[in-house]
Protein backbone atom coordinates (compact mmCIF):
# COMPACT_ATOMS: atom_id res chain seq x y z
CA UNK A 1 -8.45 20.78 -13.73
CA UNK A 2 -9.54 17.33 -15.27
CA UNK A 3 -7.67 16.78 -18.84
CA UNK A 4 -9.69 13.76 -20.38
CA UNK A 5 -6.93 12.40 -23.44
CA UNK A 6 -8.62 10.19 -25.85
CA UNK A 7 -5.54 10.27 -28.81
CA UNK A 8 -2.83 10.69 -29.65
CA UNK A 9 0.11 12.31 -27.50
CA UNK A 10 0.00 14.86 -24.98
CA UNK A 11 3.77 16.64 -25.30
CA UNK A 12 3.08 18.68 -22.52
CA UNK A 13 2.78 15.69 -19.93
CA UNK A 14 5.48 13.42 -22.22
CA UNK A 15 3.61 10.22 -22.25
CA UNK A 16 1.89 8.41 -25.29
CA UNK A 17 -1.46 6.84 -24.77
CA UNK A 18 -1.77 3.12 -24.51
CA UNK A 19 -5.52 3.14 -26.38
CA UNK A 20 -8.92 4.56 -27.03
CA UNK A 21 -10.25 5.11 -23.46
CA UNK A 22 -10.42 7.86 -20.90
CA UNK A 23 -8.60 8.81 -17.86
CA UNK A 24 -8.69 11.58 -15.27
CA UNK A 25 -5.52 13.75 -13.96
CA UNK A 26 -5.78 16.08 -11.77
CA UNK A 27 -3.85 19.34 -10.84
CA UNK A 28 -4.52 21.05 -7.71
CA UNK A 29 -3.50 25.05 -8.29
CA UNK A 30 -2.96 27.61 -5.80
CA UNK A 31 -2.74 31.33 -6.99
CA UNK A 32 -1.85 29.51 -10.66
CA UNK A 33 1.17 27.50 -9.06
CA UNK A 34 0.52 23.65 -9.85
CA UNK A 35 1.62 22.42 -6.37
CA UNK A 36 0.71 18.75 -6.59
CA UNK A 37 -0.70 16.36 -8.81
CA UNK A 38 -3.07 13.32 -8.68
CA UNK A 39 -4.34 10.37 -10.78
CA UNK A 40 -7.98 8.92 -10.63
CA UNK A 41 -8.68 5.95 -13.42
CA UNK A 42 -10.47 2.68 -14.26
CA UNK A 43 -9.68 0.26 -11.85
CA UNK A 44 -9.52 -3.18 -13.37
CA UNK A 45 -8.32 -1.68 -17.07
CA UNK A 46 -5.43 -3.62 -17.95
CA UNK A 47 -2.13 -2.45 -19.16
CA UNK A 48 1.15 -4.54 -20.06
CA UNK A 49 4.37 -2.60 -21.65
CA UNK A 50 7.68 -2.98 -22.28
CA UNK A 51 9.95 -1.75 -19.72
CA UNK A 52 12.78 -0.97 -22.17
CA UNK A 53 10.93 0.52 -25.10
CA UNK A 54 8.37 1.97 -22.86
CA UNK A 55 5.65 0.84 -26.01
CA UNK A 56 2.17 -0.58 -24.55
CA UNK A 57 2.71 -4.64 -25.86
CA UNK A 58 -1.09 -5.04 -26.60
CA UNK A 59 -4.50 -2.79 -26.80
CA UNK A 60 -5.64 -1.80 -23.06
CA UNK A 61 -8.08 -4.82 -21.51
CA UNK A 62 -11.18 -2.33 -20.10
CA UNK A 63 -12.87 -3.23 -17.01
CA UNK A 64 -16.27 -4.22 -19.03
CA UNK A 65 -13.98 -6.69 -21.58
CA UNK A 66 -15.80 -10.49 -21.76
CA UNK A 67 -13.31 -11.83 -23.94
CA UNK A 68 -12.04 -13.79 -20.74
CA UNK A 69 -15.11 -16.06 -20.02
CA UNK A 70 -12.85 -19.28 -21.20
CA UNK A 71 -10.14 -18.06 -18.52
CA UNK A 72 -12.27 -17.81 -15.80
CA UNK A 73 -14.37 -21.00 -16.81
CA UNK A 74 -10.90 -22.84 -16.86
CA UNK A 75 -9.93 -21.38 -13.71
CA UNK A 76 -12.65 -22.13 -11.67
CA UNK A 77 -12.95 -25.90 -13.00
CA UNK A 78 -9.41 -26.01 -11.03
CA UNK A 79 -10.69 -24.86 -7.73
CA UNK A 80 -12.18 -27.01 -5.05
CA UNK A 81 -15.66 -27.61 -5.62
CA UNK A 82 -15.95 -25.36 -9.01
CA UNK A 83 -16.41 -22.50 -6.21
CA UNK A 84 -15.79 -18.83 -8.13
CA UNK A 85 -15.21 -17.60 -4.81
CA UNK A 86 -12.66 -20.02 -3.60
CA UNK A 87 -10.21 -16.37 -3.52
CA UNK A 88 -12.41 -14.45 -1.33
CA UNK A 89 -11.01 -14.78 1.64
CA UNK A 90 -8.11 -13.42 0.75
CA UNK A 91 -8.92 -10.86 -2.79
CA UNK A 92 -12.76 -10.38 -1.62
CA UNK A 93 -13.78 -10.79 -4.96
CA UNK A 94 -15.12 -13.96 -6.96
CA UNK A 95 -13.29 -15.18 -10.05
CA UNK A 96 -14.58 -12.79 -12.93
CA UNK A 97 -14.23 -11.60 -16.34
CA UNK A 98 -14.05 -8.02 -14.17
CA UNK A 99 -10.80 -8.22 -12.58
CA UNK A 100 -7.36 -7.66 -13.36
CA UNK A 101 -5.71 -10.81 -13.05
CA UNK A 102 -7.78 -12.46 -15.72
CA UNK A 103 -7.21 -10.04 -18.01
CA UNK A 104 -3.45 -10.36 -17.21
CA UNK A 105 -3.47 -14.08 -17.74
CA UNK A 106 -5.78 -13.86 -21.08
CA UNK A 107 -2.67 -11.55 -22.75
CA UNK A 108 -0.16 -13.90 -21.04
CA UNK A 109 -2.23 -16.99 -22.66
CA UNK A 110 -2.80 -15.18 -26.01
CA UNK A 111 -0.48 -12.44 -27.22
CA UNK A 112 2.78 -13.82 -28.53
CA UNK A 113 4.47 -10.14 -27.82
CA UNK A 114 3.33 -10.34 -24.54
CA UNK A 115 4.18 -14.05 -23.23
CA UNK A 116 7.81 -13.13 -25.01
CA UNK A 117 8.47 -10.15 -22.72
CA UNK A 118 7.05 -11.62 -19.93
CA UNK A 119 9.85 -14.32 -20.52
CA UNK A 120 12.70 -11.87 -21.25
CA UNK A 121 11.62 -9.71 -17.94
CA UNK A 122 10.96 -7.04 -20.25
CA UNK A 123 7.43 -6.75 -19.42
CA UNK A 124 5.97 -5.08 -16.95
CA UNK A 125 1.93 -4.56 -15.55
CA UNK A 126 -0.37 -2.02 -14.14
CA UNK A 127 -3.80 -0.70 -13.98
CA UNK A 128 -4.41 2.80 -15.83
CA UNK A 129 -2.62 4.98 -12.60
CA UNK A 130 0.59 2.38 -12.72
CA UNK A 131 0.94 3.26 -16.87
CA UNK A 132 0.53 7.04 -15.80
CA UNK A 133 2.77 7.71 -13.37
CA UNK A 134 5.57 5.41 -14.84
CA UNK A 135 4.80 7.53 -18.04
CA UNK A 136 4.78 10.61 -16.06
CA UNK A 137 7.80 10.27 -14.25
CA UNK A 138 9.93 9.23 -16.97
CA UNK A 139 9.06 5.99 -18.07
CA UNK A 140 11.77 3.95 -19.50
CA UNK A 141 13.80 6.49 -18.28
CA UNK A 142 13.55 6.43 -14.49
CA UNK A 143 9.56 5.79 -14.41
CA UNK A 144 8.32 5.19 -11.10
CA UNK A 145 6.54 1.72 -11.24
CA UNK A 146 3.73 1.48 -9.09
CA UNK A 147 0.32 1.72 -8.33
CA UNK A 148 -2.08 2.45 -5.06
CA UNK A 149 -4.09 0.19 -2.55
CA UNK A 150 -7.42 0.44 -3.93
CA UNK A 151 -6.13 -0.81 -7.42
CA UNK A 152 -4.61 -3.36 -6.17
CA UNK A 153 -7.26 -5.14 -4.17
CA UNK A 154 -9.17 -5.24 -7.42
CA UNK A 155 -6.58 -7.06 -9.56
CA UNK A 156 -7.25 -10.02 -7.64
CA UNK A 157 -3.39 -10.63 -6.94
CA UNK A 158 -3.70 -8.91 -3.37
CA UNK A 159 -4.16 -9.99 -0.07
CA UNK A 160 -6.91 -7.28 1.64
CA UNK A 161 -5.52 -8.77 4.98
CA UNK A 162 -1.71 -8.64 4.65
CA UNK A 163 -2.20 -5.12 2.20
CA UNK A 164 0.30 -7.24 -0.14
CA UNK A 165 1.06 -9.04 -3.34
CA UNK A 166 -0.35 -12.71 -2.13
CA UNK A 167 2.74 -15.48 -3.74
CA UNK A 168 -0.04 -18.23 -3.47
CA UNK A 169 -2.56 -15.87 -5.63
CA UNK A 170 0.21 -14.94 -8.25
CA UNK A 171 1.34 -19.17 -8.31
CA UNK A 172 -2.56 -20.02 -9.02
CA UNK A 173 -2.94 -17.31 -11.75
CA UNK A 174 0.84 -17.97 -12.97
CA UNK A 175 1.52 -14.44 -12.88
CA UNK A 176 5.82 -13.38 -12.03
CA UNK A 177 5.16 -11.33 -8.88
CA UNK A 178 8.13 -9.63 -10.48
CA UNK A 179 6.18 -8.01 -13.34
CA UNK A 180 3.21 -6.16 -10.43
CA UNK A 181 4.11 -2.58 -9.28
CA UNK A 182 5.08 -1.60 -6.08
CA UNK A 183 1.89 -1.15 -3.58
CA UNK A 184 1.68 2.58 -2.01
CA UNK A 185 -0.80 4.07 0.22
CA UNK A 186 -3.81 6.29 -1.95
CA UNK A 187 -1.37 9.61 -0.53
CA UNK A 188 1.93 10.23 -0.81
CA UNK A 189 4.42 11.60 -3.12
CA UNK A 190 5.41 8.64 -5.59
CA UNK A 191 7.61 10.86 -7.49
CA UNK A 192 7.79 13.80 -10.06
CA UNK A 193 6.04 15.11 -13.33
CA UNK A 194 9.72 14.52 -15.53
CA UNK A 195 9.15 16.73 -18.43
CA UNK A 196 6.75 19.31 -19.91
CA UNK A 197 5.44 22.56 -18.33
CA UNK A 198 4.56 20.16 -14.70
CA UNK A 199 8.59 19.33 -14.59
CA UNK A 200 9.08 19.11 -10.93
CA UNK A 201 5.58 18.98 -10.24
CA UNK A 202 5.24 15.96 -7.01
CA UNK A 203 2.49 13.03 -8.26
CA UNK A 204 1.37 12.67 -4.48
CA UNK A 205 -2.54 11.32 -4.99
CA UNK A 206 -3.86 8.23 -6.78
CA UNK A 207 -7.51 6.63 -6.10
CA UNK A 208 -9.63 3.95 -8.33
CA UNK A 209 -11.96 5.84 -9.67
CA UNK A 210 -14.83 4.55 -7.35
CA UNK A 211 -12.81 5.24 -4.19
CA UNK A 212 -11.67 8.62 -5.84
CA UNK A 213 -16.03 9.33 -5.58
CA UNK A 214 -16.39 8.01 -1.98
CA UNK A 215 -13.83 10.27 -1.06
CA UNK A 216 -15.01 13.26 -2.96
CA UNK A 217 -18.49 12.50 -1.17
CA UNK A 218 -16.31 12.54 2.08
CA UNK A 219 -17.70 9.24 3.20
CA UNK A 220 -15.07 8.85 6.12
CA UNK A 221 -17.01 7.31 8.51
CA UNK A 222 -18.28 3.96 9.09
CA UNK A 223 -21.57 2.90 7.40
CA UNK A 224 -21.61 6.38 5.11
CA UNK A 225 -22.54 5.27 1.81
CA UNK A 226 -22.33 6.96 -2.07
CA UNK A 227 -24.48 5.99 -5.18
CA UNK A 228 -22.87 7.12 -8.57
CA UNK A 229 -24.03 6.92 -12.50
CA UNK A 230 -21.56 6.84 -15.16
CA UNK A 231 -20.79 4.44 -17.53
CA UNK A 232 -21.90 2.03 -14.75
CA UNK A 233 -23.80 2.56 -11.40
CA UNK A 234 -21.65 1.81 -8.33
CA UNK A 235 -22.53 2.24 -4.63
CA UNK A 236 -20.07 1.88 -2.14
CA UNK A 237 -20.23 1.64 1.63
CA UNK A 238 -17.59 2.49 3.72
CA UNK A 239 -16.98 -0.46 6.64
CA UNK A 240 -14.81 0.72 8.57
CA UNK A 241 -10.93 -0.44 8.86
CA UNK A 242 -11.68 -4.20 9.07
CA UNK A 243 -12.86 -5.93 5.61
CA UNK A 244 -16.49 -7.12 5.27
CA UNK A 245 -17.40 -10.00 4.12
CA UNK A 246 -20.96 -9.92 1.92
CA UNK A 247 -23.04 -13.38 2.20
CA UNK A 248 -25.26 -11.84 -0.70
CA UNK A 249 -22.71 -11.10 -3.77
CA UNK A 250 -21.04 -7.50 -3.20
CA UNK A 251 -17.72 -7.15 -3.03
CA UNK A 252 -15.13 -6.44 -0.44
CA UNK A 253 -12.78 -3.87 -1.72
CA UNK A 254 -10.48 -1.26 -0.32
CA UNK A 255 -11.71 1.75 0.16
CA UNK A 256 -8.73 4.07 1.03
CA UNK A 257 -5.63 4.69 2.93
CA UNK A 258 -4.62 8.18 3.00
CA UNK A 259 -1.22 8.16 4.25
CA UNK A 260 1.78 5.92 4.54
CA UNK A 261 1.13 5.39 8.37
CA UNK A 262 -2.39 5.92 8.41
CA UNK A 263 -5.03 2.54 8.77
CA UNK A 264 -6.70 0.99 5.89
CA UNK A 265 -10.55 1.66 5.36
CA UNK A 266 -12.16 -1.10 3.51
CA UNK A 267 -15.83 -1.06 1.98
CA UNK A 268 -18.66 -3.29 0.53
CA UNK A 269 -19.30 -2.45 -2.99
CA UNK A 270 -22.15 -3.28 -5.25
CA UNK A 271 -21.67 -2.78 -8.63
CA UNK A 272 -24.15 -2.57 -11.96
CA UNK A 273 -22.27 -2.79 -15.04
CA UNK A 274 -24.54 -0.86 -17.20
CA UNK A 275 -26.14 2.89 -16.53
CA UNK A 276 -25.13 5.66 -18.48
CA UNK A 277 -23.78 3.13 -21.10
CA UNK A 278 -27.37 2.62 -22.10
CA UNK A 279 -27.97 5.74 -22.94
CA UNK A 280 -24.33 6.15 -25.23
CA UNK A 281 -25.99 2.08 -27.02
CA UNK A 282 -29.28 4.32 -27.83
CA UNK A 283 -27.24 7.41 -29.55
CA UNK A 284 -23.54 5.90 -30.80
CA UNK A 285 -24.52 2.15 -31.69
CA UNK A 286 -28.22 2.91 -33.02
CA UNK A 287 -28.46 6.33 -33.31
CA UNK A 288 -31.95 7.46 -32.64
CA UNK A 289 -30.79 10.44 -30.45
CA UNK A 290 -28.87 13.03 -31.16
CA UNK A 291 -27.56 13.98 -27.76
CA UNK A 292 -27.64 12.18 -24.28
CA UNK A 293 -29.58 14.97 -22.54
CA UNK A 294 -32.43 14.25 -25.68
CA UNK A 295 -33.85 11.04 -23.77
CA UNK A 296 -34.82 12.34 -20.97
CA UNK A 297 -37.73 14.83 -22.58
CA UNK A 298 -38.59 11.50 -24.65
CA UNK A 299 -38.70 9.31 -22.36
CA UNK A 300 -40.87 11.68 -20.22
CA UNK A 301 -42.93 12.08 -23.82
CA UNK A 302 -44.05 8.23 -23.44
CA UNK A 303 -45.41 7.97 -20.50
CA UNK A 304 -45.44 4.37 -19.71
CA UNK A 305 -42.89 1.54 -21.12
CA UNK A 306 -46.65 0.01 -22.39
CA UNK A 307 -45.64 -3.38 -21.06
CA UNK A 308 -41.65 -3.58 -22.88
CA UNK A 309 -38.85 -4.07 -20.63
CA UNK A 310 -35.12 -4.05 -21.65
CA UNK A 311 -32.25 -6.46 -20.33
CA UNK A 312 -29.09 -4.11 -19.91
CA UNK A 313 -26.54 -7.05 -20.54
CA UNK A 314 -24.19 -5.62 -22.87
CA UNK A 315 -21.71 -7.48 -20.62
CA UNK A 316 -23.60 -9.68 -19.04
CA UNK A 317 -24.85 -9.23 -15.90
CA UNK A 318 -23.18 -7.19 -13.54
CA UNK A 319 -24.87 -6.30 -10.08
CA UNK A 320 -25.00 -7.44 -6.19
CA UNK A 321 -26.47 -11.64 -6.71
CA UNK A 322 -25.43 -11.95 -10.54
CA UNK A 323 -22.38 -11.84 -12.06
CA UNK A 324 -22.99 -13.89 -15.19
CA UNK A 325 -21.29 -12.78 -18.21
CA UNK A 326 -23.47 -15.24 -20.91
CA UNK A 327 -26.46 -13.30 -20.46
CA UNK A 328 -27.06 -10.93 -23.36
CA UNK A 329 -29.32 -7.90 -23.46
CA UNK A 330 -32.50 -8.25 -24.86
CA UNK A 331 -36.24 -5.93 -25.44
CA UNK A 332 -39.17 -7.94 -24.07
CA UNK A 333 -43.08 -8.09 -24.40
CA UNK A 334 -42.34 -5.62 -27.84
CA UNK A 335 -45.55 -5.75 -29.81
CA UNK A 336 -46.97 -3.66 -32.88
CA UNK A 337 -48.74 -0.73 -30.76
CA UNK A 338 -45.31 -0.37 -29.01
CA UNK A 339 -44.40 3.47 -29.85
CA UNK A 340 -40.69 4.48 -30.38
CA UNK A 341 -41.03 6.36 -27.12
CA UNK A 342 -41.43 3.41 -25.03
CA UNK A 343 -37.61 2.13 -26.10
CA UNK A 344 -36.83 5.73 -24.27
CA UNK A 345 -38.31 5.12 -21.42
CA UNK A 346 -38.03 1.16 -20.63
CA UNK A 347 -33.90 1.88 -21.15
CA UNK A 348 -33.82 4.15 -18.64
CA UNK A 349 -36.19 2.22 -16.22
CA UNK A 350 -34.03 -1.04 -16.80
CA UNK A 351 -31.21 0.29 -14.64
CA UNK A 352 -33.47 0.33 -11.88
CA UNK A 353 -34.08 -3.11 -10.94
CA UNK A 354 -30.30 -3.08 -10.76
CA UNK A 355 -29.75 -0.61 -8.18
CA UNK A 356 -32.27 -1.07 -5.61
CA UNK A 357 -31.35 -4.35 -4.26
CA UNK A 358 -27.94 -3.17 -3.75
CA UNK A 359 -29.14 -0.65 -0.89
CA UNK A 360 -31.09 -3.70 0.43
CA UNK A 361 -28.04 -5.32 1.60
């Protein structure tokens, strides 16, 4: 059973909800007895609250967020040779606007409430699943703090090698290794639902949502690969339990370690910021459809793009070579003759170009 909460508060798990954005929780039944339950979520989505209070000390920082470009630009002036992937030997990731630790240092840099707690040692950070299962096992009252290996090798505060919170990565973002979660495998029992009709109910699963989908595409072995469309497109290729390095712009990552004792799987990931998110522009932000499912019949209505093309940079650009976030979307070649049907069809074709190179490498 996926429960999707988008406001306000959900008595029957006993947690409030730290903003406007989606997560995915997931009860596995047997004959109508809940016998275990696990968290999927946004990886980079960034989350600091007050320990004490248990109250979220600023609005959630989502994955897609640009408002750190002066962070990273500032950061990466202070590495050795201006190099955004001076880290990736140890995080596998360059220095972005994507990951966690920017986001972390932005709130740090610019919310009073935040740099205040953060100096009291009332503060405390996570990803989505940390902020659930604290929540969901009692929060101020007991909350397990923690959060699972594949979030964590996306904050860019772990070492991929040593599976750990890296002291010389939290010393060049100035981040208290005090304030992370504790680091547990993808499976095992982190602790208990504390309230509600789950009471007593063991939280024993947590994957990033991408690993969550390799997984669920049972991509165990070496060199098995899955492609998925949501908000973004993400394909992600499982390497074996050694990390990969890519010498053409995707990103090491972990993949998934099912079990306390059991060996780390890494993969290569290449990631496209905008898919289905074009399609949710075309119907929220200018509202010529109705519907999602409506541009598929209209784009099939057109024909041809007659020439247009669209840019999909609503945060930049996000894919396997590019990871520029000044680049803003844009419609080219328009002209008068160009029918309403071609905007259809060119949005959907412009998450193409996106995609294919990724398989290439």
């Amino acid at each position: 059973q996926c429960i999707s909460l988008n406001s306000g508060t959900n008595s029957a798990f006993g947690f409030e909800k730290a903003n406007n954005y989606t997560w995915c929780v997931c009860v596995i039944l047997i004959f109508s007895v809940s016998v275990a339950l696990g968290v999927t979520n946004q990886r980079e989505t960034t989350i600091v609250w007050d320990k004490e209070t248990g109250k979220p000390l600023y609005n959630a920082i989502v994955w897609l967020d640009l408002r750190t470009q002066t962070t990273v630009k500032s950061l990466i002036e202070k590495t050795p040779g201006k190099n955004k992937n001076h880290l990736k030997h140890k995080t596998g990731l360059p220095i972005s606007t994507y990951f966690s630790a920017l986001k972390l240092r932005w709130l740090m840099d610019n919310v009073g409430e935040v740099a205040e707690a953060v100096d009291a040692r009332r503060a405390i950070f996570g990803t989505v699943d940390s902020w659930l299962i604290w929540c969901l096992t009692g929060g101020q009252n007991g909350g397990v703090h923690c959060t699972d290996v594949t979030n964590a090798s996306r904050t860019m505060l772990f070492n991929i090698d040593t599976m750990k919170w890296d002291e010389e990565l939290c010393k060049y973002f100035d981040v208290p290794i005090e304030i992370l979660p504790q680091v547990r495998s993808s499976s095992e029992i982190y602790g208990y639902m504390s309230s509600g009709s789950l009471a007593g109910v063991p939280i024993s699963g947590c994957l990033g949502d991408q690993s969550a989908a390799l997984v669920g595409q049972m991509c165990f072995k070496d060199g098995q690969a899955k492609n998925t469309y949501g908000t973004g497109c993400f394909m992600l290729k499982n390497t074996g339990t050694k990390p990969v390095m890519s010498d053409h712009g995707l990103l090491t990552t972990v993949a998934y370690k099912l079990g306390r004792d059991q060996p780390t799987y890494y993969a290569l990931e290449g990631s496209v910021a905008i898919a289905g998110a074009v399609v949710r522009w075309l119907k929220d932000n200018l509202g010529i459809i109705k519907s999602s499912s409506d541009i598929e019949n209209l784009a099939a209505a057109a024909g041809t793009s007659y020439g247009c093309y669209f840019v999909p940079a609503f945060s930049g650009l996000v894919s396997n070579k590019v990871l520029k976030s000044v680049v803003t979307s844009k419609y080219c070649k328009l002209s008068q003759i160009s029918p309403i049907f071609s905007i259809f069809g060119n949005n959907i074709e412009s998450i193409i170009p996106h995609i294919l190179p990724i398989g290439w490498y």
